[in-house]
PDB file of N, CA and C in Angstrom:
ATOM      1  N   UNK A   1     -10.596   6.949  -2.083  1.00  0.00           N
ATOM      2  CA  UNK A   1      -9.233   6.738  -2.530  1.00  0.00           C
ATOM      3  C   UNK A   1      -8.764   5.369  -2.066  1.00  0.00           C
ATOM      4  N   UNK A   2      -7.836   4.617  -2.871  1.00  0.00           N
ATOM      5  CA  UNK A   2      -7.351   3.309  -2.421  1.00  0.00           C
ATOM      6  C   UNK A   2      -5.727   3.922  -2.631  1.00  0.00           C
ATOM      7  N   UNK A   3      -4.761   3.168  -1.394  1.00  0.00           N
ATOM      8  CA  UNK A   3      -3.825   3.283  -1.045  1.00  0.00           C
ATOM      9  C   UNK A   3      -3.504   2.071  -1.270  1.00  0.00           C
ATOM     10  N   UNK A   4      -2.420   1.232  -2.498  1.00  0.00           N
ATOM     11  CA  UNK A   4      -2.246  -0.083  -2.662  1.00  0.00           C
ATOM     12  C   UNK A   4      -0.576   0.023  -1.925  1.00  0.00           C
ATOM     13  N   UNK A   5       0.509  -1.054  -1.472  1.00  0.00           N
ATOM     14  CA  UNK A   5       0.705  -0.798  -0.518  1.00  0.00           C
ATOM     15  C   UNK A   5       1.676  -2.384  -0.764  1.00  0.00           C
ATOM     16  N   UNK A   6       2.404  -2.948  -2.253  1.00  0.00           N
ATOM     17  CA  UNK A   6       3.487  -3.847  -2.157  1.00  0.00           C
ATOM     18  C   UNK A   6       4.446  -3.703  -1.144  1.00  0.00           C
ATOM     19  N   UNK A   7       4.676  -5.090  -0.448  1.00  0.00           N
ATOM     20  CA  UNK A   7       5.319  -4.616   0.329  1.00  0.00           C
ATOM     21  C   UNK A   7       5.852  -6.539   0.584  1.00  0.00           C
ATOM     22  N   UNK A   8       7.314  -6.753   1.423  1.00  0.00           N
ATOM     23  CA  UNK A   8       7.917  -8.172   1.409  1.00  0.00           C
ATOM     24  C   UNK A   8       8.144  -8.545   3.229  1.00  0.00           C
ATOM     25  N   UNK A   9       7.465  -8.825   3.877  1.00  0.00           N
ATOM     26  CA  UNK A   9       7.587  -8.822   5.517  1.00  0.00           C
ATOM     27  C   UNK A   9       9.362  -9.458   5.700  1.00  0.00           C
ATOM     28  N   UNK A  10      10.050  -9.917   4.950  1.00  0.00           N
ATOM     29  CA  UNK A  10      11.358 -10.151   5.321  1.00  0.00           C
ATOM     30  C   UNK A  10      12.057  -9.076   4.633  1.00  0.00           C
ATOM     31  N   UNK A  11      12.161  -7.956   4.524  1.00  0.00           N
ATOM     32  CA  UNK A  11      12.587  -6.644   4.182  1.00  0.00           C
ATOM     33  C   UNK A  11      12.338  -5.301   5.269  1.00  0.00           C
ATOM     34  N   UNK A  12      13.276  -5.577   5.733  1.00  0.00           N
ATOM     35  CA  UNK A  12      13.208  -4.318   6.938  1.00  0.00           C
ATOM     36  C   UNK A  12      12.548  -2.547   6.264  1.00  0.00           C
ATOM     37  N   UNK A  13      12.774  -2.307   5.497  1.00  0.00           N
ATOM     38  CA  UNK A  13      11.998  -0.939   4.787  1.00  0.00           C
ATOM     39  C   UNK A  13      10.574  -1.351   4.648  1.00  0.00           C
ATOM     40  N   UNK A  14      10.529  -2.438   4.343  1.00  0.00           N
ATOM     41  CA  UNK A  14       8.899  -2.845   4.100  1.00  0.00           C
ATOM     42  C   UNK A  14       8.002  -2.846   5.232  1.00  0.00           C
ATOM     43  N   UNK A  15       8.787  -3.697   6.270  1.00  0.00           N
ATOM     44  CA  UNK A  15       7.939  -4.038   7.387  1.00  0.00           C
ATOM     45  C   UNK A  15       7.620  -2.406   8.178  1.00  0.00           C
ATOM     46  N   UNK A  16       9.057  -1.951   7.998  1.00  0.00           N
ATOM     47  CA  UNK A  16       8.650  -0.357   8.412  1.00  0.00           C
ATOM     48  C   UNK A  16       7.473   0.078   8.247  1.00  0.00           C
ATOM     49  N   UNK A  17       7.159   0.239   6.978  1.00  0.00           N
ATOM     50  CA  UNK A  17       6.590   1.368   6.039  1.00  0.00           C
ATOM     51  C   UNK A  17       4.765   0.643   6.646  1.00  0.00           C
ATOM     52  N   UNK A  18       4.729  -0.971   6.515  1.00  0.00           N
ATOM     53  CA  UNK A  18       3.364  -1.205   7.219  1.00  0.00           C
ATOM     54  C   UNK A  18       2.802  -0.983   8.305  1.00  0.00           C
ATOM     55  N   UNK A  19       4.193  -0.838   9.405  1.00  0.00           N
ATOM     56  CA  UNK A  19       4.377  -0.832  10.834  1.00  0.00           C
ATOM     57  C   UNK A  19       3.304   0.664  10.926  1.00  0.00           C
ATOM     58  N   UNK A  20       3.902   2.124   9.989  1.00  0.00           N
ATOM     59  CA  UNK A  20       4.020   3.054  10.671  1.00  0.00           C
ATOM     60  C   UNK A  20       2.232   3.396   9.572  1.00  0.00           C
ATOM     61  N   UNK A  21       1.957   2.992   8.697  1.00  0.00           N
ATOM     62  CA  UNK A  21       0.771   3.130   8.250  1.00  0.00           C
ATOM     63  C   UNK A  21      -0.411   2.638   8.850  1.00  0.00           C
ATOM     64  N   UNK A  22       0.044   1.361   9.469  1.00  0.00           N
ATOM     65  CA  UNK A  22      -0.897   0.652  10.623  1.00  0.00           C
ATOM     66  C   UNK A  22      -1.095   1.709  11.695  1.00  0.00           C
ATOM     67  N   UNK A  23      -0.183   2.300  11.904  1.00  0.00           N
ATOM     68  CA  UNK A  23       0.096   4.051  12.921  1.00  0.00           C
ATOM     69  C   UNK A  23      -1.324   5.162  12.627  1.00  0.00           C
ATOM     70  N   UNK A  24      -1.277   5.156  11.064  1.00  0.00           N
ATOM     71  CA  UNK A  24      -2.287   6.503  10.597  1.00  0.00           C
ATOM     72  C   UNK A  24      -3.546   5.111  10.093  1.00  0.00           C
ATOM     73  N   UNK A  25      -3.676   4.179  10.326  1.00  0.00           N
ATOM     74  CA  UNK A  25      -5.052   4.392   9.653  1.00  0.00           C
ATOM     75  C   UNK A  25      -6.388   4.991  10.095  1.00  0.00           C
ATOM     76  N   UNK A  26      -6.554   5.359  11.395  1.00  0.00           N
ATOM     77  CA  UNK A  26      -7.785   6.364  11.730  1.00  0.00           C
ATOM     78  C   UNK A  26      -7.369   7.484  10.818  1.00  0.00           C
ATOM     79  N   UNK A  27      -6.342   7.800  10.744  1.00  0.00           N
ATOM     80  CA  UNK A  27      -6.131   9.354  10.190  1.00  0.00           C
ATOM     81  C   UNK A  27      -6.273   9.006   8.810  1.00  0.00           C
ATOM     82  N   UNK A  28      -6.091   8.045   8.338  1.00  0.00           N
ATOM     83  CA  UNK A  28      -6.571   7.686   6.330  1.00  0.00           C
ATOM     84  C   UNK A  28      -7.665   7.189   6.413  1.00  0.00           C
ATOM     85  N   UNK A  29      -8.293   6.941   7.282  1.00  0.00           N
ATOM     86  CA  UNK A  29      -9.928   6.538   7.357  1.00  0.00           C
ATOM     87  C   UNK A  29     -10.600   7.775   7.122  1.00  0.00           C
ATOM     88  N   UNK A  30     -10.161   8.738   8.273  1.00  0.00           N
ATOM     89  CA  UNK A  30     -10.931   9.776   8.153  1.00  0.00           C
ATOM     90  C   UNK A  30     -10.518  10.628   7.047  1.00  0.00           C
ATOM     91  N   UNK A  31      -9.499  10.324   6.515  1.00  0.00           N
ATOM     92  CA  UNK A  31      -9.147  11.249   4.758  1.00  0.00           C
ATOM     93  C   UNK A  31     -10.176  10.328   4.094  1.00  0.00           C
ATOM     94  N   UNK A  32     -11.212   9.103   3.964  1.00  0.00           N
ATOM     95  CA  UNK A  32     -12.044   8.427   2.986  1.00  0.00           C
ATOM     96  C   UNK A  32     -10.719   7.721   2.303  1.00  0.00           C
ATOM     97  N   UNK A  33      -9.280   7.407   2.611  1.00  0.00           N
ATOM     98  CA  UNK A  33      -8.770   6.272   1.905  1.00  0.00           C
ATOM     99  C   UNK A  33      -7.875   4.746   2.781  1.00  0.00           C
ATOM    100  N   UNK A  34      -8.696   3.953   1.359  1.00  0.00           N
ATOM    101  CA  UNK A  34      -8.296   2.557   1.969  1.00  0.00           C
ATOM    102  C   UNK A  34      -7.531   2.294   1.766  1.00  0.00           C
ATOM    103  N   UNK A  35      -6.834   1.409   2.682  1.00  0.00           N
ATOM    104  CA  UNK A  35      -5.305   1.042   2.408  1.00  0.00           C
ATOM    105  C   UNK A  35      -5.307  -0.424   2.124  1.00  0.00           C
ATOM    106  N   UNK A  36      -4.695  -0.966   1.126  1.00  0.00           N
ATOM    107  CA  UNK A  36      -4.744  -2.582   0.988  1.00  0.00           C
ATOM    108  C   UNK A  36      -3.526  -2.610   0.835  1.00  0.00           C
ATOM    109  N   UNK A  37      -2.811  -3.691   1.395  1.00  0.00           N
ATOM    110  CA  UNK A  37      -1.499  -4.617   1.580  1.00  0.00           C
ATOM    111  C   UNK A  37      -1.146  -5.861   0.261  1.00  0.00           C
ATOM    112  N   UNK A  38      -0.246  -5.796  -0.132  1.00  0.00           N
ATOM    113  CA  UNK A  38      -0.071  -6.863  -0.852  1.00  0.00           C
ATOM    114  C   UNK A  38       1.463  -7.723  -0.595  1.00  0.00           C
ATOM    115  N   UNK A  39       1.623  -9.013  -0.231  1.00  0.00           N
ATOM    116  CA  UNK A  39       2.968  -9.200   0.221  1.00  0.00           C
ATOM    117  C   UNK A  39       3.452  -9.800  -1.317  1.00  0.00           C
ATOM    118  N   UNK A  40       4.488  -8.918  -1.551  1.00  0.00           N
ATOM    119  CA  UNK A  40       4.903  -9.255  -3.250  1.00  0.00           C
ATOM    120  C   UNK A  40       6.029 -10.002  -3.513  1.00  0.00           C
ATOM    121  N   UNK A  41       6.180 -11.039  -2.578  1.00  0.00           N
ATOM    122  CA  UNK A  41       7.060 -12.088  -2.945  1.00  0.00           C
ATOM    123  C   UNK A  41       6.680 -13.109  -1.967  1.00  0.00           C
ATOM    124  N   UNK A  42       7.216 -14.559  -2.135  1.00  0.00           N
ATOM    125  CA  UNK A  42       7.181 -15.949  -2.140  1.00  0.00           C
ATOM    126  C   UNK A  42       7.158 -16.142  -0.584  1.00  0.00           C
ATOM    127  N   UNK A  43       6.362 -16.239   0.223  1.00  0.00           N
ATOM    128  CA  UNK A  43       6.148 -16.468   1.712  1.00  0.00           C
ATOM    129  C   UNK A  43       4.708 -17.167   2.255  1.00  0.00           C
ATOM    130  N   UNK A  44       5.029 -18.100   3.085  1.00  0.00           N
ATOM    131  CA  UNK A  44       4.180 -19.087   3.568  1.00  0.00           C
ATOM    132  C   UNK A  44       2.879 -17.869   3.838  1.00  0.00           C
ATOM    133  N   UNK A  45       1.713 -18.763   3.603  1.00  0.00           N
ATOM    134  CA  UNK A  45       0.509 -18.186   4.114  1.00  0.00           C
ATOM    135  C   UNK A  45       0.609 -17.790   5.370  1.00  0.00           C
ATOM    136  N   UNK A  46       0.813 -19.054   6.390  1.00  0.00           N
ATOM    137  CA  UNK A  46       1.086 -18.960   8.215  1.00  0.00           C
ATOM    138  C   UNK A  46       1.972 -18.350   8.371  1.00  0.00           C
ATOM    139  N   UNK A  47       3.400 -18.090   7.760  1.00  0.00           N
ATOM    140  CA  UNK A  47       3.958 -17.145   8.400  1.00  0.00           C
ATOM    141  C   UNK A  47       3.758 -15.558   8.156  1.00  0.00           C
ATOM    142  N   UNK A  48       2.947 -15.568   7.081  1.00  0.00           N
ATOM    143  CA  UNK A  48       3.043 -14.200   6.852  1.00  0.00           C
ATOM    144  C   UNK A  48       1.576 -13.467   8.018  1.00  0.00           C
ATOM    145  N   UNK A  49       0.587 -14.942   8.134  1.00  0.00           N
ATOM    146  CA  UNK A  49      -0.593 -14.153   9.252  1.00  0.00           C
ATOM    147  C   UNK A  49       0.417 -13.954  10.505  1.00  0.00           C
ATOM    148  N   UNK A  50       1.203 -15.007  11.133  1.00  0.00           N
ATOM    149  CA  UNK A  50       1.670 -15.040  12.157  1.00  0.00           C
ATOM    150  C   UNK A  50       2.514 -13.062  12.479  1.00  0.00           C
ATOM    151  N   UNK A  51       2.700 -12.926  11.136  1.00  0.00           N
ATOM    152  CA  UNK A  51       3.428 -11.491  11.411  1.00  0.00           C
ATOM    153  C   UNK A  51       2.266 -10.659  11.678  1.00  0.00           C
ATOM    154  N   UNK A  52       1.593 -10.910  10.765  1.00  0.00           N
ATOM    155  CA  UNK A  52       0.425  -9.485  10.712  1.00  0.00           C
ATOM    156  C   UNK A  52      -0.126  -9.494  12.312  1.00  0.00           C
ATOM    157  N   UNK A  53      -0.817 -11.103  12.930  1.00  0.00           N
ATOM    158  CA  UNK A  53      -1.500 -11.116  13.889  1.00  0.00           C
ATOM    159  C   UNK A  53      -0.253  -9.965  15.350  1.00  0.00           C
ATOM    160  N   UNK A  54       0.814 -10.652  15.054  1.00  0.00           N
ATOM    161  CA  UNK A  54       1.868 -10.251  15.903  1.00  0.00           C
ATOM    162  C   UNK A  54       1.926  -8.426  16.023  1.00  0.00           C
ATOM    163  N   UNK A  55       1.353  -8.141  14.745  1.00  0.00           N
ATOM    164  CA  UNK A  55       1.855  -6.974  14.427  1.00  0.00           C
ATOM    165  C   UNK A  55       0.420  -5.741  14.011  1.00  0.00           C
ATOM    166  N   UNK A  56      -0.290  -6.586  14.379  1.00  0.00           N
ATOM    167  CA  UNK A  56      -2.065  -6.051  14.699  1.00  0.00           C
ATOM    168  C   UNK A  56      -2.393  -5.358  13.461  1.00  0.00           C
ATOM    169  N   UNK A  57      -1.618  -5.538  12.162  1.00  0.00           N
ATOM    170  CA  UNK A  57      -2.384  -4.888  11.390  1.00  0.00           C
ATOM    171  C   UNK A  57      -3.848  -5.323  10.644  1.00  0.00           C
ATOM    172  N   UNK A  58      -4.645  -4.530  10.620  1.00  0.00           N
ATOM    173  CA  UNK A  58      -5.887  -4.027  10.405  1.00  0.00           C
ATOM    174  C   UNK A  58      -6.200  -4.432   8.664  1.00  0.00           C
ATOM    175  N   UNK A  59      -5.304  -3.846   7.974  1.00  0.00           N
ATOM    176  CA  UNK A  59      -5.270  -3.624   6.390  1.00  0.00           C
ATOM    177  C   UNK A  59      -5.915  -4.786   5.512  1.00  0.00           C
ATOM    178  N   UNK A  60      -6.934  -5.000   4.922  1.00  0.00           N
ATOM    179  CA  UNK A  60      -6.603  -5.822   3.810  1.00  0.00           C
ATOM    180  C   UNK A  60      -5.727  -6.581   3.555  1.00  0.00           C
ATOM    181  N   UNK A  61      -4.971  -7.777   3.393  1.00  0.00           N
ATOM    182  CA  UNK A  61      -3.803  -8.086   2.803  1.00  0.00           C
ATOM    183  C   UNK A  61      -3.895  -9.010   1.796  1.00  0.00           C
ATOM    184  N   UNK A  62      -3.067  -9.087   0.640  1.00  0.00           N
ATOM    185  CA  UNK A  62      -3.007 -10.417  -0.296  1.00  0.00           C
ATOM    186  C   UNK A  62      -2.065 -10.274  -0.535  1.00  0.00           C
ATOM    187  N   UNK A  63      -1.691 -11.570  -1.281  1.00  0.00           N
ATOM    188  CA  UNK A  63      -0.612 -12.435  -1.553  1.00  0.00           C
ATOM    189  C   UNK A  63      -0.485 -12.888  -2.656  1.00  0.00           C
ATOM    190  N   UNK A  64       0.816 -12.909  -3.107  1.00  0.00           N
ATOM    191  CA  UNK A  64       0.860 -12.672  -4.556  1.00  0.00           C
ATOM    192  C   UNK A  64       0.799 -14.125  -5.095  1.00  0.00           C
ATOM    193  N   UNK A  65       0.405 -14.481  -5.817  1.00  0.00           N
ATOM    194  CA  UNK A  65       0.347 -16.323  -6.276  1.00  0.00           C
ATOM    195  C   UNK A  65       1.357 -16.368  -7.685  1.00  0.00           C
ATOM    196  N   UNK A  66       1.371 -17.519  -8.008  1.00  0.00           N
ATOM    197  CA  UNK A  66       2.023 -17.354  -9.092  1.00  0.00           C
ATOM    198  C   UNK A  66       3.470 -16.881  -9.478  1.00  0.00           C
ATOM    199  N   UNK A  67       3.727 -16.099 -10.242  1.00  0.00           N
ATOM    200  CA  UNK A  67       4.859 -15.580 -10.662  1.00  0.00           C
ATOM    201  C   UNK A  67       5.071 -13.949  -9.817  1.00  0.00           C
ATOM    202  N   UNK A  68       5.944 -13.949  -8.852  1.00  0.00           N
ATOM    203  CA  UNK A  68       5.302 -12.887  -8.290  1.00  0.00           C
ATOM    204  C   UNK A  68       6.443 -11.778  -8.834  1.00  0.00           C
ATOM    205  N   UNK A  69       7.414 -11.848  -9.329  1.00  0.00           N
ATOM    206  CA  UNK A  69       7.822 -11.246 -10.146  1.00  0.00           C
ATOM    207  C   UNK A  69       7.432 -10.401 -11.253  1.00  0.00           C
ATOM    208  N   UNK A  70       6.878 -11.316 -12.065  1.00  0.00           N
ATOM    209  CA  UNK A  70       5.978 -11.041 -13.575  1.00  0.00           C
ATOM    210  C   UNK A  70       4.730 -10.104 -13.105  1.00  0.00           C
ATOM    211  N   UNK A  71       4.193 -10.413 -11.540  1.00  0.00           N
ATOM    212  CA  UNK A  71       3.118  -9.611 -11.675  1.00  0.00           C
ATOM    213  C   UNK A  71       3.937  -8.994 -11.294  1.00  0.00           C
ATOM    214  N   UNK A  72       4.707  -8.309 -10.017  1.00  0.00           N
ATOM    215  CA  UNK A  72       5.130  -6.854  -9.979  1.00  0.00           C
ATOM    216  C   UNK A  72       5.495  -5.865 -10.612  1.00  0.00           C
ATOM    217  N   UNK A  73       6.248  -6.134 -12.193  1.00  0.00           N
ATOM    218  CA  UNK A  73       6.455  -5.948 -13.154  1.00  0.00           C
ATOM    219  C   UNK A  73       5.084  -5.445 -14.025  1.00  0.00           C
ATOM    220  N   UNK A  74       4.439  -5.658 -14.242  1.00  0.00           N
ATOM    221  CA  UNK A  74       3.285  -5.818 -14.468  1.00  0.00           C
ATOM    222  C   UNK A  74       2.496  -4.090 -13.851  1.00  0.00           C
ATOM    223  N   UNK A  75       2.659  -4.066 -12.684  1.00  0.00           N
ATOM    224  CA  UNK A  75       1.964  -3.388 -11.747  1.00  0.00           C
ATOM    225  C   UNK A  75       2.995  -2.062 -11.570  1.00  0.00           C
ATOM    226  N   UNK A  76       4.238  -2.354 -12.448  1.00  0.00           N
ATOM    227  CA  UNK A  76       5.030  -0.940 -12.496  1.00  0.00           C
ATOM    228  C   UNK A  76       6.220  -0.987 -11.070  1.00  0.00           C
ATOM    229  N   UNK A  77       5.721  -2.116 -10.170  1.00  0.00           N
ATOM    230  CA  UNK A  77       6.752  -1.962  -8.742  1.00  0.00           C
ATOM    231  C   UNK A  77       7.914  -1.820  -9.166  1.00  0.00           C
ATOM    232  N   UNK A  78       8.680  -0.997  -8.443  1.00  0.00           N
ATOM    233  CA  UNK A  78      10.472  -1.001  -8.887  1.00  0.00           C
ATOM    234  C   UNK A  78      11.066  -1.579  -7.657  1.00  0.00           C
ATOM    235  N   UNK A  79      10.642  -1.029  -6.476  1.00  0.00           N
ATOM    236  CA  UNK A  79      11.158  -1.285  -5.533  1.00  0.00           C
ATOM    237  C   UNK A  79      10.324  -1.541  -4.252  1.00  0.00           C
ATOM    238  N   UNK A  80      10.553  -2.202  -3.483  1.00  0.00           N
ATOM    239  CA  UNK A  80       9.749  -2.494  -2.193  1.00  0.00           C
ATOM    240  C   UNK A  80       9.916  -1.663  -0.668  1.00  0.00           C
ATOM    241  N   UNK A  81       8.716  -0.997  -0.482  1.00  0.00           N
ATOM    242  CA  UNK A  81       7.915  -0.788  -0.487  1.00  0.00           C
ATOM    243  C   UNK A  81       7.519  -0.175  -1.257  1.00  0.00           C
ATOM    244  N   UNK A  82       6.195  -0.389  -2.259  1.00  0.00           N
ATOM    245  CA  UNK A  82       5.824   0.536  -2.917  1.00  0.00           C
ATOM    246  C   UNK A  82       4.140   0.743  -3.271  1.00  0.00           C
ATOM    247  N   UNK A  83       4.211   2.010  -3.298  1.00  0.00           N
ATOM    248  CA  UNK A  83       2.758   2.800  -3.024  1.00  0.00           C
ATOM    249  C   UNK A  83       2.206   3.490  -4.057  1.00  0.00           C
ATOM    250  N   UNK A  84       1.009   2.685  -4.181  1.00  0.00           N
ATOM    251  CA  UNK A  84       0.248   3.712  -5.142  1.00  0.00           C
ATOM    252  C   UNK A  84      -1.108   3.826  -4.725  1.00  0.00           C
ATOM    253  N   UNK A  85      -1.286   5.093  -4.941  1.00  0.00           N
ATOM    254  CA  UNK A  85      -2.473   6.408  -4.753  1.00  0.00           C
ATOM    255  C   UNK A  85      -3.658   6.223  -5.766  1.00  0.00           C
ATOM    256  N   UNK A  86      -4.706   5.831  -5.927  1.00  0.00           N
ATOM    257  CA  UNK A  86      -5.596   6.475  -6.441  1.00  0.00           C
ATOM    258  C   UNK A  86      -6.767   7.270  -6.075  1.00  0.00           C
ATOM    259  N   UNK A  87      -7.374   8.330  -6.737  1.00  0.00           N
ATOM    260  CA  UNK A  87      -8.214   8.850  -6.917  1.00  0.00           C
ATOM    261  C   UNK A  87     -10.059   8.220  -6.444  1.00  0.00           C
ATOM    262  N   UNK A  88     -10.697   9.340  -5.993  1.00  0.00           N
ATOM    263  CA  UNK A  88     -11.982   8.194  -5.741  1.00  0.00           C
ATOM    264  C   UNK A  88     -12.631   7.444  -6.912  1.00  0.00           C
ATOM    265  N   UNK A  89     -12.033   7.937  -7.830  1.00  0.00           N
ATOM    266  CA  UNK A  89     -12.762   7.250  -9.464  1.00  0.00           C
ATOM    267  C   UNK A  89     -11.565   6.096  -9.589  1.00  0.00           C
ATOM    268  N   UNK A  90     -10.942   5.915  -8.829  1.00  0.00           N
ATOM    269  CA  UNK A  90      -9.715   4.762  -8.758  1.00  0.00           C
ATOM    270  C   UNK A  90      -8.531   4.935  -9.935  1.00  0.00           C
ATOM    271  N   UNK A  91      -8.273   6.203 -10.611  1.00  0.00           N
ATOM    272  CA  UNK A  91      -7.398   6.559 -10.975  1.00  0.00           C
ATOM    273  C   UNK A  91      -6.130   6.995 -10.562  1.00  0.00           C
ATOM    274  N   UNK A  92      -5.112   5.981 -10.862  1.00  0.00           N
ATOM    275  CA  UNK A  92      -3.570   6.359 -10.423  1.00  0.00           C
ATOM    276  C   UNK A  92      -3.104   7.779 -10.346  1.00  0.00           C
ATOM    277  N   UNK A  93      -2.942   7.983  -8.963  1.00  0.00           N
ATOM    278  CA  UNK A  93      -2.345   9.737  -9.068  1.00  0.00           C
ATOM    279  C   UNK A  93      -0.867   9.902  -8.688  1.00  0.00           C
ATOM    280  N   UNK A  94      -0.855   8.666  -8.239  1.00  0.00           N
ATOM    281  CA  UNK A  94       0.850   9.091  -7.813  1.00  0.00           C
ATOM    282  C   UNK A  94       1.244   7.238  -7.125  1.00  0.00           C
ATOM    283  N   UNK A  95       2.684   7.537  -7.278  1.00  0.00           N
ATOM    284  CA  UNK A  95       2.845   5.611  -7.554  1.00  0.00           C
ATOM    285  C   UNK A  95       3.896   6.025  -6.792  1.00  0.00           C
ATOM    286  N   UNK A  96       5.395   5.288  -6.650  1.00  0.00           N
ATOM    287  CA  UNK A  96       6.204   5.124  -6.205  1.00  0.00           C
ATOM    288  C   UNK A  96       7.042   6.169  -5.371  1.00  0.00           C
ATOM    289  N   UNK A  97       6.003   6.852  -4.643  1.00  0.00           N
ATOM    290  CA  UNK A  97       6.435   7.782  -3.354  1.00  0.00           C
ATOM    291  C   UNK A  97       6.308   7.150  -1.861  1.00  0.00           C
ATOM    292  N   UNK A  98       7.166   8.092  -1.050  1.00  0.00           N
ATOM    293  CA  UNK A  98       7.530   7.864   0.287  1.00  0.00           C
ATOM    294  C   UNK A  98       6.411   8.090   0.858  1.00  0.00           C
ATOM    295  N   UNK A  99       6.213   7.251   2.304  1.00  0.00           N
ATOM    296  CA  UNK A  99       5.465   7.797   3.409  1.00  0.00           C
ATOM    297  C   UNK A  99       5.306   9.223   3.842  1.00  0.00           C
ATOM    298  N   UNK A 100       6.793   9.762   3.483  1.00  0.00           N
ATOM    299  CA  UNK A 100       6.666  10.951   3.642  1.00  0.00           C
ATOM    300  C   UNK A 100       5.663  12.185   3.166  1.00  0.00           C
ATOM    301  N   UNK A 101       5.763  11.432   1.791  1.00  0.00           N
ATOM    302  CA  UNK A 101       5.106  12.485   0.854  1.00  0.00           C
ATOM    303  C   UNK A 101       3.891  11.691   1.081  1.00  0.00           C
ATOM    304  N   UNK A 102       2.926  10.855   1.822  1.00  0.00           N
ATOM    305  CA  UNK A 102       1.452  10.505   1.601  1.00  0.00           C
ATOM    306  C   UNK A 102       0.652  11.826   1.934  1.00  0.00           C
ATOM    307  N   UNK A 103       0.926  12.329   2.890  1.00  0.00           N
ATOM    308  CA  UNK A 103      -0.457  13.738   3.064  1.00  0.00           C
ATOM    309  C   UNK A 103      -0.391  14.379   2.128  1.00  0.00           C
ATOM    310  N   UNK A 104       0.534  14.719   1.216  1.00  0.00           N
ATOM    311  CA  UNK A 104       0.799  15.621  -0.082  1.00  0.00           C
ATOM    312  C   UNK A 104       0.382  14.965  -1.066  1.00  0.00           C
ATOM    313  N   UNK A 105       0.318  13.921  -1.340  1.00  0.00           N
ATOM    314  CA  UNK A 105      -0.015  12.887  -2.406  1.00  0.00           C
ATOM    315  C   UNK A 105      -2.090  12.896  -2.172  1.00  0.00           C
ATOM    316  N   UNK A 106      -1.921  12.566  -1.207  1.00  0.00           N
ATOM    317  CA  UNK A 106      -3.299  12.856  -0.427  1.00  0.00           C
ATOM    318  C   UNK A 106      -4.160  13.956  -1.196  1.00  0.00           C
ATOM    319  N   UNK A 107      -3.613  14.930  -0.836  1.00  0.00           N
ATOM    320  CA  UNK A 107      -3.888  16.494  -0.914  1.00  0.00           C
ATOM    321  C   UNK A 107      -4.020  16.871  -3.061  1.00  0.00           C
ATOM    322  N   UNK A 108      -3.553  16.001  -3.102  1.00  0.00           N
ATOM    323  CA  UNK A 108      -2.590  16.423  -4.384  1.00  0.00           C
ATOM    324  C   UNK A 108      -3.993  15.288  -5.214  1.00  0.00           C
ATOM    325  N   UNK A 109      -4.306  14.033  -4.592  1.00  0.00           N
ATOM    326  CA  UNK A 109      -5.540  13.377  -5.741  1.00  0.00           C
ATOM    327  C   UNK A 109      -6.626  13.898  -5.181  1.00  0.00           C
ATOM    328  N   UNK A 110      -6.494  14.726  -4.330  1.00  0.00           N
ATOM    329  CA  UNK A 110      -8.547  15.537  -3.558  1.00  0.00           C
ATOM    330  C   UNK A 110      -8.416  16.936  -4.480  1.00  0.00           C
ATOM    331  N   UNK A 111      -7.590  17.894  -4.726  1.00  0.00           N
ATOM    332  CA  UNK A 111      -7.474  18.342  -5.379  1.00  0.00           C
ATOM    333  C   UNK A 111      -7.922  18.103  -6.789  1.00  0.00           C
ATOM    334  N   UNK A 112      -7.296  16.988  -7.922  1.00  0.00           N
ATOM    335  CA  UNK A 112      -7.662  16.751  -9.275  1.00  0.00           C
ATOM    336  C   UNK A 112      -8.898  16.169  -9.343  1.00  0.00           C
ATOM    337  N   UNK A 113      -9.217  15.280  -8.072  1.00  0.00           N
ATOM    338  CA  UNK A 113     -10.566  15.006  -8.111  1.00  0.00           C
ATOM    339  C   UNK A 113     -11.537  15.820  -8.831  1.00  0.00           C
ATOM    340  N   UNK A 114     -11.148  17.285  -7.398  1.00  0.00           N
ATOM    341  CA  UNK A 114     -12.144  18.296  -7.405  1.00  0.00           C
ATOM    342  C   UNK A 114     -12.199  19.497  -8.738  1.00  0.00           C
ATOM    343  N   UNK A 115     -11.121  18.859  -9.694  1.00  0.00           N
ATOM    344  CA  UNK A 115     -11.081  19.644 -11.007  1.00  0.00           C
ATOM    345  C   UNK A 115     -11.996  18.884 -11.804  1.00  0.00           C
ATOM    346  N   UNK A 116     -11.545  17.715 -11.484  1.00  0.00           N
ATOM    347  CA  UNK A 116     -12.540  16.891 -12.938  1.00  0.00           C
ATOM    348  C   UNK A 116     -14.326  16.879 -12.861  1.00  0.00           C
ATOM    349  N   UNK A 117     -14.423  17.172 -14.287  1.00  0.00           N
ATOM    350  CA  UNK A 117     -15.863  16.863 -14.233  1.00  0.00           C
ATOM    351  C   UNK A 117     -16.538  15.646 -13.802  1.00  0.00           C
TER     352      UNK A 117
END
């Protein structure tokens, strides 16, 4: 499973939401899903490592180039932080839910997995 994971380090909900996932990743390791970071708006390369290093996360991260608008748009984001779930066949199972709901979301693409042929 890949856990994609828009998110803006000058947005206090955002920085949250990486803070506390940086928290479970043994526990989403051992569910088999990866988590990748994407910072989805306009911020220096150095300052955005300077946060991560500060802030020990682990994750994958990229950075949006270009129009970072047009791509978020693009990618369905409405709002920041935002999360999407896929499946081990890398099919979208669930998009713009809370931290809250990840073990259920979790639960919920191991499940359809285990329906599909």
């Amino acid at each position: 499973m890949i856990l994609v994971c828009f998110f803006d380090t000058q947005q206090r909900p955002s920085r949250n939401c990486i803070l506390e996932l940086s928290k479970e990743a043994q526990e989403l390791k051992a569910k088999d899903a990866v988590v990748v970071v994407i910072q989805a708006s306009k911020i220096g390369e150095n300052e955005l490592n300077e946060w991560l290093k500060t802030n020990n996360i682990s994750f994958p991260v990229g950075l949006l180039e270009g129009d970072a608008e047009k791509t978020r748009f693009a990618w369905g984001v409405r709002s920041l932080p935002w999360l999407i779930l896929t499946d081990r066949r890398h099919i979208v199972t669930a998009e713009g839910f809370g931290l809250d709901e990840l073990d259920a979301q979790i639960g919920r693409s191991n499940e359809s997995q285990s329906r599909r042929p």
